[in-house]
C-alpha atoms as a PDB file:
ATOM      1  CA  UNK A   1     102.024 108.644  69.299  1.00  0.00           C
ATOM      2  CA  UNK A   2      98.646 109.099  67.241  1.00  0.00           C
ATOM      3  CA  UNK A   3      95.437 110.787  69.091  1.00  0.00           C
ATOM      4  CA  UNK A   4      93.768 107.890  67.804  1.00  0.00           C
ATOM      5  CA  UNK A   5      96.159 105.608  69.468  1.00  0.00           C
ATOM      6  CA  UNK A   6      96.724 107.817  72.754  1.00  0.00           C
ATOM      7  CA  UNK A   7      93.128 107.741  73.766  1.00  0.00           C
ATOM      8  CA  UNK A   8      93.529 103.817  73.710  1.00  0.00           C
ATOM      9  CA  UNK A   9      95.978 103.968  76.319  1.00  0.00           C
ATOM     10  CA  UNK A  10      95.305 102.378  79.648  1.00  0.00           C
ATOM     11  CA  UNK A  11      97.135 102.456  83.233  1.00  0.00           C
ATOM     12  CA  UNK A  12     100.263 100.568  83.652  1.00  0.00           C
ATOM     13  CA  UNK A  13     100.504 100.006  80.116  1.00  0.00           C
ATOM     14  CA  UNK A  14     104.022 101.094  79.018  1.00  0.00           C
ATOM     15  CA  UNK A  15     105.241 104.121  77.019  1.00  0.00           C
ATOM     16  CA  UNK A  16     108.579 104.943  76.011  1.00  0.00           C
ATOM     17  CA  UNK A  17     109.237 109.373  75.911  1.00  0.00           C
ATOM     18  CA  UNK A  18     110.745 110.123  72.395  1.00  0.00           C
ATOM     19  CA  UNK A  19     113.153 112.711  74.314  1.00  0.00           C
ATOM     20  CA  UNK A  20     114.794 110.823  76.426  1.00  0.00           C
ATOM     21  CA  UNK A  21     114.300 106.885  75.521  1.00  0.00           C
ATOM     22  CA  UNK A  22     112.663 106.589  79.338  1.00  0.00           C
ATOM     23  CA  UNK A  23     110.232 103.491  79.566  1.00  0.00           C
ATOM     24  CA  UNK A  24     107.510 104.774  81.805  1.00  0.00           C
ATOM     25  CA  UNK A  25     104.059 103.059  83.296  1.00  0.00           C
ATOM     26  CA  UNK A  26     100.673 104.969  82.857  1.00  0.00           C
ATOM     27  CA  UNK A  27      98.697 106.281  85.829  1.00  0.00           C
ATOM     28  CA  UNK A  28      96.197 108.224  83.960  1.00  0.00           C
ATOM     29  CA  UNK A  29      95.025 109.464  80.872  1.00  0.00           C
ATOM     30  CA  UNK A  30      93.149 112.422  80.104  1.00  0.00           C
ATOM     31  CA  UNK A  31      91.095 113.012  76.901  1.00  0.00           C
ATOM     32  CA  UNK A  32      89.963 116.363  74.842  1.00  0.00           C
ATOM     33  CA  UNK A  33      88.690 116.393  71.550  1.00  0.00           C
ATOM     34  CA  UNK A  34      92.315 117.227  70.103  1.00  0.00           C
ATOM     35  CA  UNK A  35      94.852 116.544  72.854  1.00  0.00           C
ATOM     36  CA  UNK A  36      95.606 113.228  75.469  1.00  0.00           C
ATOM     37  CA  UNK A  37      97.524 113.683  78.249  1.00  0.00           C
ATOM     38  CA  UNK A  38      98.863 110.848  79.845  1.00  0.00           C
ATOM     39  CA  UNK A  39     100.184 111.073  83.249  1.00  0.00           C
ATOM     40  CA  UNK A  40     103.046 108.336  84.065  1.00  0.00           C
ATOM     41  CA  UNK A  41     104.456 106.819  87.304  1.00  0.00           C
ATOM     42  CA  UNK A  42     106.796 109.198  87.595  1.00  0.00           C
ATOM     43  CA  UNK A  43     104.795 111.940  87.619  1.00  0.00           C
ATOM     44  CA  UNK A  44     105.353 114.058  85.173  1.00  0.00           C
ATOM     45  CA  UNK A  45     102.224 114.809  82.386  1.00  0.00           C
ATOM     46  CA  UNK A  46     103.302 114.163  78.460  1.00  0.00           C
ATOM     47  CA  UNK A  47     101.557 115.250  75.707  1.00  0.00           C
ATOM     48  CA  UNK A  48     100.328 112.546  73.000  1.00  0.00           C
ATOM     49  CA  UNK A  49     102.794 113.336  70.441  1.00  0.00           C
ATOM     50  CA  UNK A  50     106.128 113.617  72.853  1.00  0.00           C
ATOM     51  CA  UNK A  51     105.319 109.237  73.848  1.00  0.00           C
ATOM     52  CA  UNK A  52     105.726 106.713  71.610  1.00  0.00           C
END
């Protein structure tokens, strides 16, 4: 997923991990000036770029 499009993100929305095709529910995001982290519901933190 785009920065641009990450930052956008908001909880219980729905993201999908490119690794392993996992449909997941936001808790929270976090924002930097280059990076989102997006914490899901089952509580592991992904990186902007390893959700879709």
């Amino acid at each position: 997923m785009r920065y641009r499009d990450a930052k956008k993100l908001h909880n219980e929305d729905q993201v999908r991990v490119k690794k392993t095709g996992q449909v997941l529910s936001v808790v929270e995001t976090a924002v930097t000036p280059k990076t989102v982290t997006v914490l899901c519901d089952n509580g592991e933190k992904y990186h902007h770029t390893e959700i879709e």
